[in-house]
N, C-alpha and C. Protein backbone atom coordinates (compact mmCIF):
# COMPACT_ATOMS: atom_id res chain seq x y z
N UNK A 1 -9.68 -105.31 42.37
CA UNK A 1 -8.95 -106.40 43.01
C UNK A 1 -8.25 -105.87 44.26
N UNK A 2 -8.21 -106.52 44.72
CA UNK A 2 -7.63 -105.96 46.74
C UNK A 2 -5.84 -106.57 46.37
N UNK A 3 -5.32 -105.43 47.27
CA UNK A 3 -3.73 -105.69 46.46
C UNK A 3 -3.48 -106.79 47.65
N UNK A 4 -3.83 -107.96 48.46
CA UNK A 4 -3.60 -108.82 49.29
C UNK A 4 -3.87 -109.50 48.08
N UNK A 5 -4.81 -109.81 46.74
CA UNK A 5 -4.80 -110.81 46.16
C UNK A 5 -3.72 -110.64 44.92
N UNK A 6 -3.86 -109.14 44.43
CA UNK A 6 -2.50 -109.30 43.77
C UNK A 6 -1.05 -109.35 44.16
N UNK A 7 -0.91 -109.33 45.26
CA UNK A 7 0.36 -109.93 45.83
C UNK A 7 0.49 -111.53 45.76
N UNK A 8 -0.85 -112.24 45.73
CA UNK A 8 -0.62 -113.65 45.30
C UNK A 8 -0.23 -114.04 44.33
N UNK A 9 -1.04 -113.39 43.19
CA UNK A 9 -0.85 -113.32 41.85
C UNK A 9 0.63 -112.96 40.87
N UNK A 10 0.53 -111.88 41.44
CA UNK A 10 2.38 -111.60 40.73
C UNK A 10 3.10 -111.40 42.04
N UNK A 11 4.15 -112.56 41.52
CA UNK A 11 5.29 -113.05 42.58
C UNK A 11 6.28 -112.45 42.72
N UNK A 12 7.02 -112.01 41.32
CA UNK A 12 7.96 -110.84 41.58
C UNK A 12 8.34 -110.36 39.89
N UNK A 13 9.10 -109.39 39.60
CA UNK A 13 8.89 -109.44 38.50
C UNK A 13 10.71 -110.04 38.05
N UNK A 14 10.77 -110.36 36.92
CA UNK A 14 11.36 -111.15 36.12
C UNK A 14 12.52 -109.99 35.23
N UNK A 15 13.77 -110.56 35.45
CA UNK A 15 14.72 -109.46 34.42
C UNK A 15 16.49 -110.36 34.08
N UNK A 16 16.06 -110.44 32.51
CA UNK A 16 17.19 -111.19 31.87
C UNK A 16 17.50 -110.00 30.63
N UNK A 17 18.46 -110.33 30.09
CA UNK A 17 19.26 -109.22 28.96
C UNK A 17 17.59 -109.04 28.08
N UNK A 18 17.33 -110.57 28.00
CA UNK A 18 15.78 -110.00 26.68
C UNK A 18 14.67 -109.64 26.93
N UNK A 19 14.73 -109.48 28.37
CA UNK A 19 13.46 -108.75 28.73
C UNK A 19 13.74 -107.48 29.31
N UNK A 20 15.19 -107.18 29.48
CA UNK A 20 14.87 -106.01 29.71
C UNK A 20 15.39 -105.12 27.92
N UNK A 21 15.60 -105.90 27.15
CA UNK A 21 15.44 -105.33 25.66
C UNK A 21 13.39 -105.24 25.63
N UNK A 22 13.18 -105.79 26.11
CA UNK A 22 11.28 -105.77 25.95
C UNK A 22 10.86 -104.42 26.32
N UNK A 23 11.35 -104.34 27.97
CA UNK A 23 10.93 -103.13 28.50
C UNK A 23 11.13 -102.06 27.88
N UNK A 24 12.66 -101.40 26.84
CA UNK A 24 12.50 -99.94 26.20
C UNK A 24 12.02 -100.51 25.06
N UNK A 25 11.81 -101.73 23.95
CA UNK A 25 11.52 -101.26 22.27
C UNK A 25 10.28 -101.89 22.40
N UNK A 26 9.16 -102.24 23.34
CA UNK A 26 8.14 -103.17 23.11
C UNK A 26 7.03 -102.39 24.37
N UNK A 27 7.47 -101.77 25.25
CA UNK A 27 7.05 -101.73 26.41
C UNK A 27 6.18 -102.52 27.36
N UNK A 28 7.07 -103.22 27.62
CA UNK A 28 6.63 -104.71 28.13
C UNK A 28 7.67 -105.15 29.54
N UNK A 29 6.85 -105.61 30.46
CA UNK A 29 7.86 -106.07 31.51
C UNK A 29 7.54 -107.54 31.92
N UNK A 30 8.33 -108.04 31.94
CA UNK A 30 8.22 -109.58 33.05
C UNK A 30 7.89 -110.04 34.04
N UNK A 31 6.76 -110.35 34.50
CA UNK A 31 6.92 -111.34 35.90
C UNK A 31 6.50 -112.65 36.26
N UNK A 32 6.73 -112.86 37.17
CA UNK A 32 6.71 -114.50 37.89
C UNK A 32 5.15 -114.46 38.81
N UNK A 33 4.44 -115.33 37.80
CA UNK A 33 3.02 -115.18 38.46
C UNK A 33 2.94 -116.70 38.83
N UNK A 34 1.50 -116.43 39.57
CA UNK A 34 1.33 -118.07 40.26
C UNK A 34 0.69 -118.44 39.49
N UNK A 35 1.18 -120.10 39.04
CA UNK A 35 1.22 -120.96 38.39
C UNK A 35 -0.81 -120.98 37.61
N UNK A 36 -1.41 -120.94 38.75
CA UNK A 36 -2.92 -121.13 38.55
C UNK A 36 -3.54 -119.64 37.63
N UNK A 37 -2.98 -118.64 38.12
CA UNK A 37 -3.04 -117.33 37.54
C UNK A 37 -3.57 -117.13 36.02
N UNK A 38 -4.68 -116.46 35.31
CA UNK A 38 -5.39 -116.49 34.03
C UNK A 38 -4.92 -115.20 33.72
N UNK A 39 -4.87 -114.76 32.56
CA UNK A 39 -4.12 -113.62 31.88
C UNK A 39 -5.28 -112.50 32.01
N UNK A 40 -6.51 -112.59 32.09
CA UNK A 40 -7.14 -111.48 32.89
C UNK A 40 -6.89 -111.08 34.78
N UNK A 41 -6.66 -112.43 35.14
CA UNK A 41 -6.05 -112.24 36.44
C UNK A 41 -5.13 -111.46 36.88
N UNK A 42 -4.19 -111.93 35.89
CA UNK A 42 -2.58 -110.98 35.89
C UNK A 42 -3.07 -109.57 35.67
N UNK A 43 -3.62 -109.49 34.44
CA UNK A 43 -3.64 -108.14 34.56
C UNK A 43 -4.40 -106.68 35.35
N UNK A 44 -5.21 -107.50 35.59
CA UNK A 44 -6.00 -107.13 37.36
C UNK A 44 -4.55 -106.68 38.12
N UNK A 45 -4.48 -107.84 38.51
CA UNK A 45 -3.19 -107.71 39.81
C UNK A 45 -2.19 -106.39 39.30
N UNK A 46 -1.77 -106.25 37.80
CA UNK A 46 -0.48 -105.57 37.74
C UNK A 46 -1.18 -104.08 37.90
N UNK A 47 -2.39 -104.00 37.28
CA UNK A 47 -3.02 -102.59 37.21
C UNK A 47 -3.27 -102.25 38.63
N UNK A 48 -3.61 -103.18 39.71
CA UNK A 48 -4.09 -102.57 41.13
C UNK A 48 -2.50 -102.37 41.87
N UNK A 49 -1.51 -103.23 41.57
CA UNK A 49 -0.25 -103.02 42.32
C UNK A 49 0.45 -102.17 42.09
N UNK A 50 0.44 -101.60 40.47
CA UNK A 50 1.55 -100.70 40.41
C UNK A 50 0.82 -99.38 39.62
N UNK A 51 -0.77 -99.06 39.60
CA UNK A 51 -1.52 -97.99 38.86
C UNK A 51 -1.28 -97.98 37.51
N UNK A 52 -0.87 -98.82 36.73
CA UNK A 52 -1.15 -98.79 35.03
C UNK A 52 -1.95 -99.08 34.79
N UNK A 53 -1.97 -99.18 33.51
CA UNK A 53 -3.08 -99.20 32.09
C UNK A 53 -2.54 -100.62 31.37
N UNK A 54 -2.74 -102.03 31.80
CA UNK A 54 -2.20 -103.30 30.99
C UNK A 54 -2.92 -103.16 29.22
N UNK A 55 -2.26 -103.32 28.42
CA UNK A 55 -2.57 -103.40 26.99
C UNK A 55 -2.85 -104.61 26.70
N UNK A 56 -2.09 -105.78 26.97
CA UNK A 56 -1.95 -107.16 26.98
C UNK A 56 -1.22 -107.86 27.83
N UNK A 57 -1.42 -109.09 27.83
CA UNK A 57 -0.97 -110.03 28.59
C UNK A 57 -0.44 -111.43 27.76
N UNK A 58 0.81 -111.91 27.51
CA UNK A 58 1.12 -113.21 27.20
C UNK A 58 1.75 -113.97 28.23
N UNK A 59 1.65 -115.67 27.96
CA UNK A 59 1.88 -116.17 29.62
C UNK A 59 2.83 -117.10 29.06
N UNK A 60 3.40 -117.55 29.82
CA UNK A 60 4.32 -118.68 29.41
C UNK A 60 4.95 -119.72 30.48
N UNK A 61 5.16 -121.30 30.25
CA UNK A 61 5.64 -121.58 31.36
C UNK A 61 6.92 -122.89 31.31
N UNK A 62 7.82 -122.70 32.13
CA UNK A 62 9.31 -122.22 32.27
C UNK A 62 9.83 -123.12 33.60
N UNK A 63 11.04 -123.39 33.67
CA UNK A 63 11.44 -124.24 34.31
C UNK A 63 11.55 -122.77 35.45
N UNK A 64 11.52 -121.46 35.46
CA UNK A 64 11.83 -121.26 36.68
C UNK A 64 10.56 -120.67 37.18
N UNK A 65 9.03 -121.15 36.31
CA UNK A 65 7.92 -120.72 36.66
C UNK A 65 7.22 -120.32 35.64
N UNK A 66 5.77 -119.91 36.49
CA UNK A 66 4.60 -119.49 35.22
C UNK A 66 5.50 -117.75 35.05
N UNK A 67 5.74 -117.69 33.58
CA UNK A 67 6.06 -116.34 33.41
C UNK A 67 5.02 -115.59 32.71
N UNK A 68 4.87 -114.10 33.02
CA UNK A 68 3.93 -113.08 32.35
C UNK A 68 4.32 -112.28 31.66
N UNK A 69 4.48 -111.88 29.73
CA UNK A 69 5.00 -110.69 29.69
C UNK A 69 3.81 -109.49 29.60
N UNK A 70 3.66 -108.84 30.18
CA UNK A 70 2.56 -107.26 30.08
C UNK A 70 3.26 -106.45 29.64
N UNK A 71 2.13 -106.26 28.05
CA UNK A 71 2.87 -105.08 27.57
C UNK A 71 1.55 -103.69 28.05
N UNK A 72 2.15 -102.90 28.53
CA UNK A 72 1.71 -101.93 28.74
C UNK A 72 1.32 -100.63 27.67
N UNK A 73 -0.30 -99.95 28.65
CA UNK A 73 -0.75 -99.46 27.21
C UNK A 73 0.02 -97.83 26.96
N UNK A 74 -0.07 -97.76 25.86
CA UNK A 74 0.67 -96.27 25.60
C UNK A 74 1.19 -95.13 26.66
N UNK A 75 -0.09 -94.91 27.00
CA UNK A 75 0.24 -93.93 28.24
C UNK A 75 0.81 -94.00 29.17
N UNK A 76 1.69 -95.25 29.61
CA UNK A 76 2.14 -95.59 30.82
C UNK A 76 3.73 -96.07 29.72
N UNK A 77 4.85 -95.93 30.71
CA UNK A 77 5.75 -96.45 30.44
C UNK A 77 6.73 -97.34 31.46
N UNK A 78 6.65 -98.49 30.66
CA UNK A 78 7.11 -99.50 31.18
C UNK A 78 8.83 -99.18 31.78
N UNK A 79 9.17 -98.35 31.09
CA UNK A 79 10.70 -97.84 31.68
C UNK A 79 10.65 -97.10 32.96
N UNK A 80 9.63 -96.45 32.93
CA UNK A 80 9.59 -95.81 34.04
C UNK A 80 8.86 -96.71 35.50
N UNK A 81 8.28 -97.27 34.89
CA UNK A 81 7.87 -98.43 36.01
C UNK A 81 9.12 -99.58 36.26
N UNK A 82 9.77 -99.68 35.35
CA UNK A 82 10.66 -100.38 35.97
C UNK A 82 12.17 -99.72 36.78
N UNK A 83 12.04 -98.87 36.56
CA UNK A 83 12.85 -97.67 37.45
C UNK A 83 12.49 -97.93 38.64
N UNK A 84 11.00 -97.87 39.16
CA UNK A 84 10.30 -97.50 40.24
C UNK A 84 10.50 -98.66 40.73
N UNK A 85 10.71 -100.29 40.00
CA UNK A 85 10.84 -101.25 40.58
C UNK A 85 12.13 -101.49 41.20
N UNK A 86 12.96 -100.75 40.36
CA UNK A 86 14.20 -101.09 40.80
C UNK A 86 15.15 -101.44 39.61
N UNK A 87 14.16 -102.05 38.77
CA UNK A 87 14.81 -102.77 37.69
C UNK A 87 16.19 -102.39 36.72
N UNK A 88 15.90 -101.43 36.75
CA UNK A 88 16.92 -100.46 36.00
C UNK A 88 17.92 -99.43 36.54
């Protein structure tokens, strides 16, 4: 995937008290994807934007948007990616 399309795809990522409880006991992070976006889509986009390994994808949708949680696969840690985001 060309990171011009995953920049369409995931909008930004997402951080409330229970998701960032996701990120250390689940390893899982949040984001705000576009609305049209398919859960193989997402996870395209998150693996070409930020070099992980996606494990899964659940989607959900929300008065402040289509939300994504990706839990990430073993080898990668979601804490440390969210460091890199800023998140933490």
């Amino acid at each position: 995937m060309r990171l011009e399309d995953a920049q369409k795809i995931v909008e930004r990522p997402y951080v409330t008290e229970r998701t960032f409880d996701q990120i250390e006991r689940e390893n899982k992070l949040c984001f705000i994807v576009a609305d049209r976006a398919s859960k193989p889509q997402v996870a395209a986009a998150v693996e070409a934007l930020y070099e992980v390994k996606v494990y899964s994808v659940n989607t959900a949708r929300t008065n402040n948007g289509k939300k994504a949680f990706v839990r990430l696969a073993p080898e990668n840690s979601a804490t440390e990616l969210a460091t890199k985001l800023g998140l933490v």
